[in-house]
Protein backbone atom coordinates (compact mmCIF):
# COMPACT_ATOMS: atom_id res chain seq x y z
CA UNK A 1 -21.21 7.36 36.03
CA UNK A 2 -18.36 10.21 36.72
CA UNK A 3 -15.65 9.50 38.68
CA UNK A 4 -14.67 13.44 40.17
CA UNK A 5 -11.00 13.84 41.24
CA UNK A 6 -10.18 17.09 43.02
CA UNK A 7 -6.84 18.11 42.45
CA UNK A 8 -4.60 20.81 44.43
CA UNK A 9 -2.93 23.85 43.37
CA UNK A 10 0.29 22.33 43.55
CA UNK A 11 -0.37 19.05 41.05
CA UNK A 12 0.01 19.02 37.20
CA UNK A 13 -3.11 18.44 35.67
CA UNK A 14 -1.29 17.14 32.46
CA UNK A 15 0.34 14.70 34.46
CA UNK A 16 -2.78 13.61 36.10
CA UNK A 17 -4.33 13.51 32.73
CA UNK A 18 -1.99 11.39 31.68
CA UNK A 19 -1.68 9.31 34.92
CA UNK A 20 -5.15 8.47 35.20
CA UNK A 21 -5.98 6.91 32.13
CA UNK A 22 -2.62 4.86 31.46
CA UNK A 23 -4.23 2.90 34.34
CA UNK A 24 -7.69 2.83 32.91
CA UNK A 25 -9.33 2.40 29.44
CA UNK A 26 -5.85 3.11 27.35
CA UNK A 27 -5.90 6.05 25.37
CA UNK A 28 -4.34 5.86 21.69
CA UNK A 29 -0.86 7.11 21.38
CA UNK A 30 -2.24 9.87 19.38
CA UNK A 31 -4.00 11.04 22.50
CA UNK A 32 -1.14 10.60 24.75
CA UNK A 33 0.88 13.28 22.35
CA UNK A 34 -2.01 15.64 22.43
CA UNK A 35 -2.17 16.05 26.35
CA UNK A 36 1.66 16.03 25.84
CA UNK A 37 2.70 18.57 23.45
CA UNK A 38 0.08 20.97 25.40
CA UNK A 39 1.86 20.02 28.94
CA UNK A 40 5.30 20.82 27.40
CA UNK A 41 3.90 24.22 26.47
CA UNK A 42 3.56 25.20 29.96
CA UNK A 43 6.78 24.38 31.10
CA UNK A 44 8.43 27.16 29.44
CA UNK A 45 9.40 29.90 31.42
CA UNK A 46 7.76 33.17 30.56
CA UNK A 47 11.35 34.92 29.82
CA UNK A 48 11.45 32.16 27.18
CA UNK A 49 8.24 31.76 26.00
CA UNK A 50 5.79 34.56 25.80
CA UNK A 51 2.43 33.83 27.18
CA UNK A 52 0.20 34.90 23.99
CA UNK A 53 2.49 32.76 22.01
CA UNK A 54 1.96 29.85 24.60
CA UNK A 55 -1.78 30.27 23.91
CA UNK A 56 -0.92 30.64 20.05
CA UNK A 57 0.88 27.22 19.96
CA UNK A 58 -1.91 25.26 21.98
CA UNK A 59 -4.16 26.26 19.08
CA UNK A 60 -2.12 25.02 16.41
CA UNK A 61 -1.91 21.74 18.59
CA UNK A 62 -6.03 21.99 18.71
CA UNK A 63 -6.20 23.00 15.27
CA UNK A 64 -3.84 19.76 14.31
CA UNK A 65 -5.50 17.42 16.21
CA UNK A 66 -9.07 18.68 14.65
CA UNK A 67 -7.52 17.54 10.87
CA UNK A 68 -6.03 14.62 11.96
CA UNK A 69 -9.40 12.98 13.66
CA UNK A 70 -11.24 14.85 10.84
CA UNK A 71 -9.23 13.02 8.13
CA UNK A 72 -8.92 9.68 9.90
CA UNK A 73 -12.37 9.11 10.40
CA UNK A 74 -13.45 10.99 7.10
CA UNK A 75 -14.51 7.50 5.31
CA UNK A 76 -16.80 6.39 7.38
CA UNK A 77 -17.13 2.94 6.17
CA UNK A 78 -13.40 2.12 6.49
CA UNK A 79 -11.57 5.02 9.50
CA UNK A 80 -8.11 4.90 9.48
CA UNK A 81 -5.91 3.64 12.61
CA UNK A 82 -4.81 6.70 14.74
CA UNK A 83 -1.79 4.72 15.50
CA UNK A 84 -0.87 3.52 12.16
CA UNK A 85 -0.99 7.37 10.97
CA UNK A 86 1.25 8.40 13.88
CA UNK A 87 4.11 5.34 13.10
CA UNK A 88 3.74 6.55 9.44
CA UNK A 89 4.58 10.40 10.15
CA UNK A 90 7.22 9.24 12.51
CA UNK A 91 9.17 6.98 10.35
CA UNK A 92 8.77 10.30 7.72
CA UNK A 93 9.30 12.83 10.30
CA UNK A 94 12.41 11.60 12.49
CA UNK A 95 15.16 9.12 11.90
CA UNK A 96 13.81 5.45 11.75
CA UNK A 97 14.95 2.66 14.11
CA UNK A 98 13.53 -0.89 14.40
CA UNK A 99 14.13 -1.56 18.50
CA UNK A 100 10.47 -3.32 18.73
CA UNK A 101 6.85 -2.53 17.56
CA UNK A 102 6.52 0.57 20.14
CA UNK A 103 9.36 2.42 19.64
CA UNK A 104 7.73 5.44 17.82
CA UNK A 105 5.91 6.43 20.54
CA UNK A 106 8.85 5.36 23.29
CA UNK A 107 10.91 7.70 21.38
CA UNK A 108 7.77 11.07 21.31
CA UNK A 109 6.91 10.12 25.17
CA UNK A 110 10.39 9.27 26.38
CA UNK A 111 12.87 11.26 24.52
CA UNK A 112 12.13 13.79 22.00
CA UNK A 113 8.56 15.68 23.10
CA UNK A 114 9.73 14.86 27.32
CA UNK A 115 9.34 17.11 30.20
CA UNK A 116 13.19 16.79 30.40
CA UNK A 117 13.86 18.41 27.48
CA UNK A 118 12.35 21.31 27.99
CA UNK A 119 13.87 21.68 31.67
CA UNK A 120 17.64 21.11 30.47
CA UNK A 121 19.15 24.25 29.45
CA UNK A 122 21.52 25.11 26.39
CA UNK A 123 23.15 28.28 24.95
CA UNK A 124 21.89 29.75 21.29
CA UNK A 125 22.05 32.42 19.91
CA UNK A 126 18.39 34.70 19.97
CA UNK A 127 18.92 35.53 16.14
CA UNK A 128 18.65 31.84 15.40
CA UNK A 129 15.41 31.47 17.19
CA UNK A 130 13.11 31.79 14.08
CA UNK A 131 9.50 32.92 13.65
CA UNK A 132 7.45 29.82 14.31
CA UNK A 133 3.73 31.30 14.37
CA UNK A 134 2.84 32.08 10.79
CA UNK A 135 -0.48 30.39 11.04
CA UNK A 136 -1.06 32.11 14.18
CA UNK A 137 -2.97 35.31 16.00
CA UNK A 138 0.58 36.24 17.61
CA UNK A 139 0.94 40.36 16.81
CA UNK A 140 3.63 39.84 13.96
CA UNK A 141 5.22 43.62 14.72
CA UNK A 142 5.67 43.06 18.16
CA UNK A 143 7.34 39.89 17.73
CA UNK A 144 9.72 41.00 14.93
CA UNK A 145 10.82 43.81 17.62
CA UNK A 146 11.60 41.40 20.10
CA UNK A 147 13.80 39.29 17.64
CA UNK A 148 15.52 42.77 16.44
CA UNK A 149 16.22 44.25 19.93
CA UNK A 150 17.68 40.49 21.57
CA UNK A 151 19.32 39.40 17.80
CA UNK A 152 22.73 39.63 19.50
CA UNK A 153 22.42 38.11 22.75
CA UNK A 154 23.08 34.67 23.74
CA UNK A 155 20.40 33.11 26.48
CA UNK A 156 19.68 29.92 27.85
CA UNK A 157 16.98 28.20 26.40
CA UNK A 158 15.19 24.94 26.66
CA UNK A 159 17.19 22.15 24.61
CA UNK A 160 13.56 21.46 23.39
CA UNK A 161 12.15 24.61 22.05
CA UNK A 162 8.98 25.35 21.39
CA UNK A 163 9.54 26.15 17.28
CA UNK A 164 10.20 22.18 17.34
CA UNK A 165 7.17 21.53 18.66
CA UNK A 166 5.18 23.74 16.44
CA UNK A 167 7.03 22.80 13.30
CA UNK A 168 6.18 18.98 14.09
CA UNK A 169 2.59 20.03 14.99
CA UNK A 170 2.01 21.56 11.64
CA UNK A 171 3.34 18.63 9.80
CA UNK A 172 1.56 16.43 11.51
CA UNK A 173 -1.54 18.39 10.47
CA UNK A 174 -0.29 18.49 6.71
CA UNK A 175 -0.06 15.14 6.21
CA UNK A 176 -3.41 14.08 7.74
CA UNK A 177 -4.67 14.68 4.12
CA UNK A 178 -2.12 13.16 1.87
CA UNK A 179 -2.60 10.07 4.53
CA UNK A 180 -6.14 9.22 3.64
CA UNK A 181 -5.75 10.20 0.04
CA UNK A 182 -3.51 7.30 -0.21
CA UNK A 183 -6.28 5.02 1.28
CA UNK A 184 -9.20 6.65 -0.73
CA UNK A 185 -7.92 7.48 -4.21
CA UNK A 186 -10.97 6.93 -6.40
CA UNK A 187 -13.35 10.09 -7.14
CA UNK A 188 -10.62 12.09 -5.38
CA UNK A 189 -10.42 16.16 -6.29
CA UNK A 190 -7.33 16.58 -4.53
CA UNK A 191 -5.40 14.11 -6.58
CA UNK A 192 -5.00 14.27 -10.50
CA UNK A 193 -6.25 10.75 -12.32
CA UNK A 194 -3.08 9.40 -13.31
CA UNK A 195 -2.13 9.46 -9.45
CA UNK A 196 -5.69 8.33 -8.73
CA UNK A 197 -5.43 4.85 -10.62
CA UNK A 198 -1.59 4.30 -9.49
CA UNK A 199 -2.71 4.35 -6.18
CA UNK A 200 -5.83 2.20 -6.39
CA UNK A 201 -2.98 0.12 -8.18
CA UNK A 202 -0.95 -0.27 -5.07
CA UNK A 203 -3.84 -0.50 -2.61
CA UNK A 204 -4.59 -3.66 -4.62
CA UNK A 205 -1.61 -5.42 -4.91
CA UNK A 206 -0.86 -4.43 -1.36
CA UNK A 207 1.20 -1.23 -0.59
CA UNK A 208 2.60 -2.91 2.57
CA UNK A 209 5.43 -0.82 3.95
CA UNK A 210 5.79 1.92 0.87
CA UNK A 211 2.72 4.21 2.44
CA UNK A 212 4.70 6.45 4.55
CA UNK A 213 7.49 6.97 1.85
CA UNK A 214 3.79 7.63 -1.08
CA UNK A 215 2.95 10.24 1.64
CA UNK A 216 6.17 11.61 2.05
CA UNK A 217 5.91 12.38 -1.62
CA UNK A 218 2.72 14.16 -1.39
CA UNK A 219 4.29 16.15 1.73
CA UNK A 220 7.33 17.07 0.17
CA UNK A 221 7.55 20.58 -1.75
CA UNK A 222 10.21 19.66 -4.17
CA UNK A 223 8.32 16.24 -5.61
CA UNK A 224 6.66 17.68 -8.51
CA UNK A 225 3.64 15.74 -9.67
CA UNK A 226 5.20 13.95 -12.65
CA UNK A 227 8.06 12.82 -10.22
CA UNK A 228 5.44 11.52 -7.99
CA UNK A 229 4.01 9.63 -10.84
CA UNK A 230 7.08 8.16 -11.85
CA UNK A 231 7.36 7.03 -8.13
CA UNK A 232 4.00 5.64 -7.93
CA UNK A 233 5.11 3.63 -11.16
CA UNK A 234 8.10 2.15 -9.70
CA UNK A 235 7.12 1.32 -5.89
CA UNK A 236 4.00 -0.81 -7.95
CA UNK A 237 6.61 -2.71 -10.48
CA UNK A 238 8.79 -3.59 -7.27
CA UNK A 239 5.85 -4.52 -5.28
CA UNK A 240 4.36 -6.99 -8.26
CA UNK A 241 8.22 -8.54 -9.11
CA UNK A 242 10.23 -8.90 -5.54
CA UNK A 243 6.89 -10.00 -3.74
CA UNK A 244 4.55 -11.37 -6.21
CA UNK A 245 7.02 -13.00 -8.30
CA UNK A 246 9.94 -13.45 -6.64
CA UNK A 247 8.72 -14.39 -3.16
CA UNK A 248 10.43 -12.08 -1.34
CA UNK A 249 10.05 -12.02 2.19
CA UNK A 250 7.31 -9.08 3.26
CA UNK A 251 9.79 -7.24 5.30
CA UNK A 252 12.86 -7.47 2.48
CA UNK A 253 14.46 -3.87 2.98
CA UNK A 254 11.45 -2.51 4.96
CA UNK A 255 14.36 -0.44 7.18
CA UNK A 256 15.85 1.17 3.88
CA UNK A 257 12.37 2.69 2.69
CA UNK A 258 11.81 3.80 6.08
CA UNK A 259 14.62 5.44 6.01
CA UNK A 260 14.43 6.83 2.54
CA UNK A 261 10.76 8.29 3.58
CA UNK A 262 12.43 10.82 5.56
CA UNK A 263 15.39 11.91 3.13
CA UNK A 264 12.81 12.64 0.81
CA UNK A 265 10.36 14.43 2.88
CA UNK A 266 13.63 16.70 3.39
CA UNK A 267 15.07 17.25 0.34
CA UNK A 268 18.36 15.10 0.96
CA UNK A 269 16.96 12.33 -1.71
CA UNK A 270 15.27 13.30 -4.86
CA UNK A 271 12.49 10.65 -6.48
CA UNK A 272 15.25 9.50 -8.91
CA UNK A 273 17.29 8.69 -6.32
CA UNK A 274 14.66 6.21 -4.70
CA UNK A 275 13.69 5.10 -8.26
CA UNK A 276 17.71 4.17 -8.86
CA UNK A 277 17.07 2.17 -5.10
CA UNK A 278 13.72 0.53 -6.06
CA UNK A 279 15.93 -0.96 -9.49
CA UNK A 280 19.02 -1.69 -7.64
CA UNK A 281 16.73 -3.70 -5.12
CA UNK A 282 15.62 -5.91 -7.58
CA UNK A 283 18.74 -6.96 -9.18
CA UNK A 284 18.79 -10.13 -7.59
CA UNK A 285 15.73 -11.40 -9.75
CA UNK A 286 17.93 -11.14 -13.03
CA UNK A 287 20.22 -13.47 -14.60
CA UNK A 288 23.67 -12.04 -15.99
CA UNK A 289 21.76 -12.16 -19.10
CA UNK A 290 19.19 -9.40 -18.07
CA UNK A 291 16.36 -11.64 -17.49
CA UNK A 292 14.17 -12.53 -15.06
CA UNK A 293 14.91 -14.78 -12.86
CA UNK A 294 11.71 -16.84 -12.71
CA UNK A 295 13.14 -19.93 -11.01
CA UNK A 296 11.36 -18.47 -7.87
CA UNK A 297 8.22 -17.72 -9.37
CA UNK A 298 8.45 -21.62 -10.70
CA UNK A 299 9.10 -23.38 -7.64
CA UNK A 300 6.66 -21.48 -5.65
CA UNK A 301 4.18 -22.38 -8.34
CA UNK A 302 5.63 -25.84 -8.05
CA UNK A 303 4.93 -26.31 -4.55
CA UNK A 304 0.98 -25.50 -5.14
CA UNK A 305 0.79 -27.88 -7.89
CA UNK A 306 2.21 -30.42 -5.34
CA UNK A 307 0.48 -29.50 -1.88
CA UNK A 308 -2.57 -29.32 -3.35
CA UNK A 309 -2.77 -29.31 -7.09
CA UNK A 310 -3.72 -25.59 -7.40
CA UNK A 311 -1.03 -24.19 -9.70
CA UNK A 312 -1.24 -20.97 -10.32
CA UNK A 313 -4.68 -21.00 -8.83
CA UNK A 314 -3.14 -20.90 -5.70
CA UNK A 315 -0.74 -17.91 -6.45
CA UNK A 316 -1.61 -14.63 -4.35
CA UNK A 317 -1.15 -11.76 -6.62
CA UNK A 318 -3.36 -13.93 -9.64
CA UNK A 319 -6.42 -11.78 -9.12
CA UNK A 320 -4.18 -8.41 -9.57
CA UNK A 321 -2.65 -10.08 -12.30
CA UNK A 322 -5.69 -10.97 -14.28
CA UNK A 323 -7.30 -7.86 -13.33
CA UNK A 324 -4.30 -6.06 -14.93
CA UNK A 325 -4.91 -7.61 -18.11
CA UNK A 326 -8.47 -6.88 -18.39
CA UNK A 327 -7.33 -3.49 -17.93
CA UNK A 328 -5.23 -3.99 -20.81
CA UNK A 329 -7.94 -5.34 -22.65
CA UNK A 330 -10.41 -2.57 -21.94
CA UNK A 331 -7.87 -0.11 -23.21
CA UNK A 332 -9.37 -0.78 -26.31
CA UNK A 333 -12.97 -0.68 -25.33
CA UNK A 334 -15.74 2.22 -23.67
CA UNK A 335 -15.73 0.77 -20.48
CA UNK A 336 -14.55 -2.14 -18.05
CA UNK A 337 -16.70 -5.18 -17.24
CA UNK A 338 -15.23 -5.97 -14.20
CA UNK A 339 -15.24 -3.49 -11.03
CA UNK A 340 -12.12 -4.52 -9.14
CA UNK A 341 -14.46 -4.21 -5.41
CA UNK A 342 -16.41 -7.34 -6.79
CA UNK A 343 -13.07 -9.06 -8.43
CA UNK A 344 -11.64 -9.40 -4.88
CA UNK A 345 -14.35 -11.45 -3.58
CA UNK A 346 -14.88 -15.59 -3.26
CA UNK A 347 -16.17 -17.64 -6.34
CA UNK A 348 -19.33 -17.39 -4.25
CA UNK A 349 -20.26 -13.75 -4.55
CA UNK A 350 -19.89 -11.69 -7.58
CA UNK A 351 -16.68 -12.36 -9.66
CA UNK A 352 -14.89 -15.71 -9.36
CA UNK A 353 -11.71 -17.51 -10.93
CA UNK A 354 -12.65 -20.59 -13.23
CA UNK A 355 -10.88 -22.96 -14.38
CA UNK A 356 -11.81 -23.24 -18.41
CA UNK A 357 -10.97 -26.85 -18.64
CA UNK A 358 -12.79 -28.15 -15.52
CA UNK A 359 -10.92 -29.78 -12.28
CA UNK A 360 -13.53 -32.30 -12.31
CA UNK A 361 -13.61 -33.19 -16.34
CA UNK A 362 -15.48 -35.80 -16.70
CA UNK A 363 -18.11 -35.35 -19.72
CA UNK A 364 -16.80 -36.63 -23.11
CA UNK A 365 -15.63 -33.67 -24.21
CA UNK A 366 -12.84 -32.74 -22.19
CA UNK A 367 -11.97 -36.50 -22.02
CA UNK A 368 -11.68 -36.44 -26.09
CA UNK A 369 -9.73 -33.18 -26.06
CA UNK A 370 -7.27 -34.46 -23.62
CA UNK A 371 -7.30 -37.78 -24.30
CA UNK A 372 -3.33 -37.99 -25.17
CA UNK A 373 -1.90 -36.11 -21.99
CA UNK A 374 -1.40 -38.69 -18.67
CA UNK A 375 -3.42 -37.83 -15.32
CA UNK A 376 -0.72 -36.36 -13.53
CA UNK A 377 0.66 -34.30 -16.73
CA UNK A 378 -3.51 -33.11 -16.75
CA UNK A 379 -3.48 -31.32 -13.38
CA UNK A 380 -0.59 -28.99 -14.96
CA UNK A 381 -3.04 -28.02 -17.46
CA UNK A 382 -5.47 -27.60 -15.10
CA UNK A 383 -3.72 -25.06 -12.64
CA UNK A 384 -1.86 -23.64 -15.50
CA UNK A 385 -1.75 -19.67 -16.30
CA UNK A 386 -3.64 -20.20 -19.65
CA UNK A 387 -6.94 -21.90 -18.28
CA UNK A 388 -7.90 -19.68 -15.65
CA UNK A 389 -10.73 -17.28 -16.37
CA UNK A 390 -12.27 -14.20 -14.61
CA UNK A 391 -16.02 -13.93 -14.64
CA UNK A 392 -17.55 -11.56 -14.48
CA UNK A 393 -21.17 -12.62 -13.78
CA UNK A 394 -22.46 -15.23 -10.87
CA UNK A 395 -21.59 -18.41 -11.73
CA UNK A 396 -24.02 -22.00 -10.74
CA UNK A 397 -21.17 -24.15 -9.52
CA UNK A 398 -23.14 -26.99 -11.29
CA UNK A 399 -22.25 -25.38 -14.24
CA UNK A 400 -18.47 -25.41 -14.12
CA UNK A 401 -17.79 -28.89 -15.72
CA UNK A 402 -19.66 -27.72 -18.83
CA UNK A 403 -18.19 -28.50 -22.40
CA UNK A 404 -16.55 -25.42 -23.90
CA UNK A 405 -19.16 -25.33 -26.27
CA UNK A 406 -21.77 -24.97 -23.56
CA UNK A 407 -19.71 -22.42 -21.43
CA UNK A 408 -18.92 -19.86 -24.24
CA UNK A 409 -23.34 -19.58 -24.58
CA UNK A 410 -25.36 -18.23 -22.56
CA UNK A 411 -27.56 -20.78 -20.49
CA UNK A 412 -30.97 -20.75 -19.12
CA UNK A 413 -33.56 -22.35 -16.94
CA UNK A 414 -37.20 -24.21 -18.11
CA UNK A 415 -38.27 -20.61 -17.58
CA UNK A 416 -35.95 -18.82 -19.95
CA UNK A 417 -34.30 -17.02 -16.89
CA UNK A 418 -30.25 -16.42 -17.74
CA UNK A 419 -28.59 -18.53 -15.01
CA UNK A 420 -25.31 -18.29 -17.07
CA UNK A 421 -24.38 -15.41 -19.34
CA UNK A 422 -21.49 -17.42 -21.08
CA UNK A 423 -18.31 -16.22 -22.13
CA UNK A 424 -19.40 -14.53 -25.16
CA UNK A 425 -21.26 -11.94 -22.84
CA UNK A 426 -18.84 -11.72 -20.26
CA UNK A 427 -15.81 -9.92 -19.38
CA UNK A 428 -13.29 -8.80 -22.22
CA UNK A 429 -11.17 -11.72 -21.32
CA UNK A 430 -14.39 -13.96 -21.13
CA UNK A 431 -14.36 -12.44 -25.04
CA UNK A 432 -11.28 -13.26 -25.96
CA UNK A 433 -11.54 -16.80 -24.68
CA UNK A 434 -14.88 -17.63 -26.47
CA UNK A 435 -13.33 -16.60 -30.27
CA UNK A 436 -11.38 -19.92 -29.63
CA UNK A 437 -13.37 -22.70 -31.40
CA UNK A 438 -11.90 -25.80 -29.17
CA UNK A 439 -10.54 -26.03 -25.75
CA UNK A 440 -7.48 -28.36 -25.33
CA UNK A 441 -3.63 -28.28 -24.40
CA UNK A 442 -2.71 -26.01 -27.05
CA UNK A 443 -4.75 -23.42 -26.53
CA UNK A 444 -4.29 -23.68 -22.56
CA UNK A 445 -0.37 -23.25 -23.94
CA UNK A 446 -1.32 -20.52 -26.25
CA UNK A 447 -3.22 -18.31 -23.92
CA UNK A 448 -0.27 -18.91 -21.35
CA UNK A 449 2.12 -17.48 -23.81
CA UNK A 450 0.05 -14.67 -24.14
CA UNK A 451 -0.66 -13.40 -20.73
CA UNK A 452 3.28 -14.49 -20.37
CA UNK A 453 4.18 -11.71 -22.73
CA UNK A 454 1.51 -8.97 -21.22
CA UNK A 455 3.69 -9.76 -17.82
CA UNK A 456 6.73 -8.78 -19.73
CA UNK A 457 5.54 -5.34 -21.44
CA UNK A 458 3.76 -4.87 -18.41
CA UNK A 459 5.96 -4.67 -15.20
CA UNK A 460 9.12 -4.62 -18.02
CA UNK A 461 11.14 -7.95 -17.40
CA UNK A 462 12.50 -10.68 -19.62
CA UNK A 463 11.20 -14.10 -19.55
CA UNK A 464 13.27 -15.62 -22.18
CA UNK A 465 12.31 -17.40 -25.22
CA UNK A 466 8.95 -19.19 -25.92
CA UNK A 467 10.91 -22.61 -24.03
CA UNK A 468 11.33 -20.67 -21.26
CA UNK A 469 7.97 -19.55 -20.91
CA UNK A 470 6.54 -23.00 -21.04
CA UNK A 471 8.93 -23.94 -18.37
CA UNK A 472 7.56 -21.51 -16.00
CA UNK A 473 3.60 -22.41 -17.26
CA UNK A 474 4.78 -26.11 -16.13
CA UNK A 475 3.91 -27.41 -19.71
CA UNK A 476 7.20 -29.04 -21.04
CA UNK A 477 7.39 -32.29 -21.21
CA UNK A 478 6.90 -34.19 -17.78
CA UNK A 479 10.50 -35.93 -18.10
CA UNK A 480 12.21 -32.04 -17.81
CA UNK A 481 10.04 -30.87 -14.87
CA UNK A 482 11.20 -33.97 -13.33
CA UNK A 483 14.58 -33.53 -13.86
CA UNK A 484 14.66 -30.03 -12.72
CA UNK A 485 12.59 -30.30 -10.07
């Protein structure tokens, strides 16, 4: 069914346009700017605006608007959030403010791109009225005349003019692109690999709030690619040590990134300067010393042990983490084991986290191994760092309280079908695991040390001596967690 409105002579279609729909199905803000940007254009008086180049800039608009719905919905398994994108170029395009969730598109509707502006009048000078229409059918000779005969006059022209509108059309159009790249970065010609992994990097551990300033880099001119590499570095290391680590609160200088997006996109910062901000932002999480400051880390570990006896189970960024080290651990192999799309999913599906020495330990061989450490002290080697595993085959959850022996070898049915590949066959850290020949406290401690130290060279902190380390596995002796905590 059509609803048919006949409208007069003498009323704005824009304005009916716009009218209309904000009282029926609500269009997306990205919609809203279209039919707006194209009603501005023909509010310009013709002494101002020239009606060829009128027609010139509502094709750029077009043309825009085309790229942005063509890159937004490119993946089709995962489009991208018209919205989102137009927040994103905001916060990159204009100064940033934090009023309320809306106030992007309060500020396009109601302030910058309004009818107002382009009725209110100001003084300029022609000769600083520059070309705008380079991408453009405008008649380049005729227009260069114009600018040469009226380059010393001073007119009235619309406090919004129309080379604003273009300019912020056509980056609006550039960064369309650069936007989905940062959401799709794998098997991606336009980027180079280096920029391909970082990214996949930080779509893991959770970009959060550094997008705009990633696509600012890829908009800006003056970022050259080993800058942007750099960048992408250092926005991952303060992601995985303020928030991962350090339990920062999600929004912890959200408004100075914002803000930084934009003096980068126009030259005014350089990436070294945001890389000196990304380091100063994290000095809090060092000692005087120079190192770490894992007391937050340990008490939010602490707390899961506690609430309910997870450990480090229970920590959110311990599938990045583990998935980093298998990285690490491929480095030195053909291939990895473990596809990072099957790593994120439940212990039911593909990959899951296990726990080496079981939660529920009851066979005779994890009571002889761990026969000298109390109940309460056993859940700390339980949830520690050290025992937890990636697999990277389906585990039989009847399976899990297996003897070490039994876990490391691959198991099957009456039928001789595998139903458990065992360590030995399994991911590199699976690997690694297996070449121990018992599994008790001191190798829980061991491995804990070890993936302690691959933390360290990895996201470059300090965690202090060995002592230290244990502190923040929760394996010292119960009487000094007690005391400290």
């Amino acid at each position: 069914m059509f609803n048919l409105y006949e409208i007069g002579d003498d009323f704005d279609v824009f304005v009916a346009f716009e009218t209309m729909n904000n009282r029926g199905k609500k269009l997306s803000d990205l919609e809203l700017l279209k039919n707006r940007l194209i009603y501005l254009t023909s509010l310009y008086p013709t002494n101002e605006v020239k009606e060829n180049d009128r027609h010139a800039i509502r094709k750029n608009i077009n043309q825009a608007w085309r790229e942005v719905y063509f890159q937004l919905g490119r993946n089709k398994l995962h489009p991208l959030n018209d919205d989102e994108f137009l927040r994103a170029h905001w916060v990159m395009y204009f100064k940033y403010s934090r009023k309320k969730g809306d106030d992007y598109i309060r500020f396009l509707l109601d302030e910058h791109f309004s009818p107002k502006k382009v009725l209110e009048k100001v003084e300029v000078k022609v000769e600083s009225l520059a070309k705008i229409y380079e991408q453009t059918e405008i008649d380049i000779e005729d227009e260069e005349e114009s600018f040469q005969e009226e380059e010393a006059s001073i007119i009235l022209t619309s406090k919004l003019q129309i080379k604003e509108i273009n300019d912020y059309v056509l980056s609006l159009k550039s960064a369309a692109k650069h936007w989905y790249n940062t959401f799709n970065p794998e098997n991606n010609g336009d980027l180079t690999n280096s920029e391909s992994v970082l990214l996949d990097k930080l779509n893991r551990i959770g970009i959060g709030y550094f997008r705009p300033l990633v696509m600012s880099s890829y908009c800006s001119s003056a970022v050259s690619g080993s800058d942007r590499i750099k960048l992408l570095s250092n926005i991952e290391r303060f992601i995985f040590i303020a928030f991962r680590l350090s339990r920062a609160m999600s929004n912890y200088r959200n408004s100075s990134y914002f803000n930084v997006t934009r003096e980068l996109y126009n030259g005014q910062k350089s990436v070294a300067d945001v890389i000196n901000l990304l380091n100063e932002d994290l000095y809090w999480t060092n000692d005087e010393n120079g190192n770490y400051k894992y007391s937050y880390f340990k008490d939010y570990i602490y707390r899961k042990f506690k609430s309910g006896g997870t450990g480090f189970y229970g920590w959110n960024g311990l599938r990045y983490f583990l998935f980093e080290y298998e990285e690490e651990l491929m480095k030195l192999r053909n291939q990895p084991k473990i596809s990072w799309k099957y790593f994120v999913k439940s212990a039911k599906d593909k990959v899951s986290i296990e726990h080496v020495y079981p939660q529920t330990a009851e066979a005779d061989c994890w009571q002889e191994g761990f026969q000298d450490i109390s109940n309460e002290r056993k859940k700390y080697y339980n949830g520690s760092l050290g025992n937890l595993l990636p697999l990277s085959s389906s585990v039989n959850s009847s399976l899990q309280n297996d003897c070490f022996e039994d876990k490391k070898k691959v198991k099957e049915d009456e039928k001789g079908n595998v139903i458990r590949s065992g360590y030995v066959n399994g991911s590199y850290s699976e690997q690694e695991v297996s070449a121990e020949p018992q599994w008790g406290p001191d190798e829980i401690q061991k491995r804990g040390l070890k993936l302690l130290s691959f933390m360290e060279s990895r996201w470059r902190i300090n965690l202090g001596s060995d002592e230290d380390k244990k502190d923040l596995l929760h394996l010292l002796e119960n009487e000094k967690i007690t005391e400290e905590e």
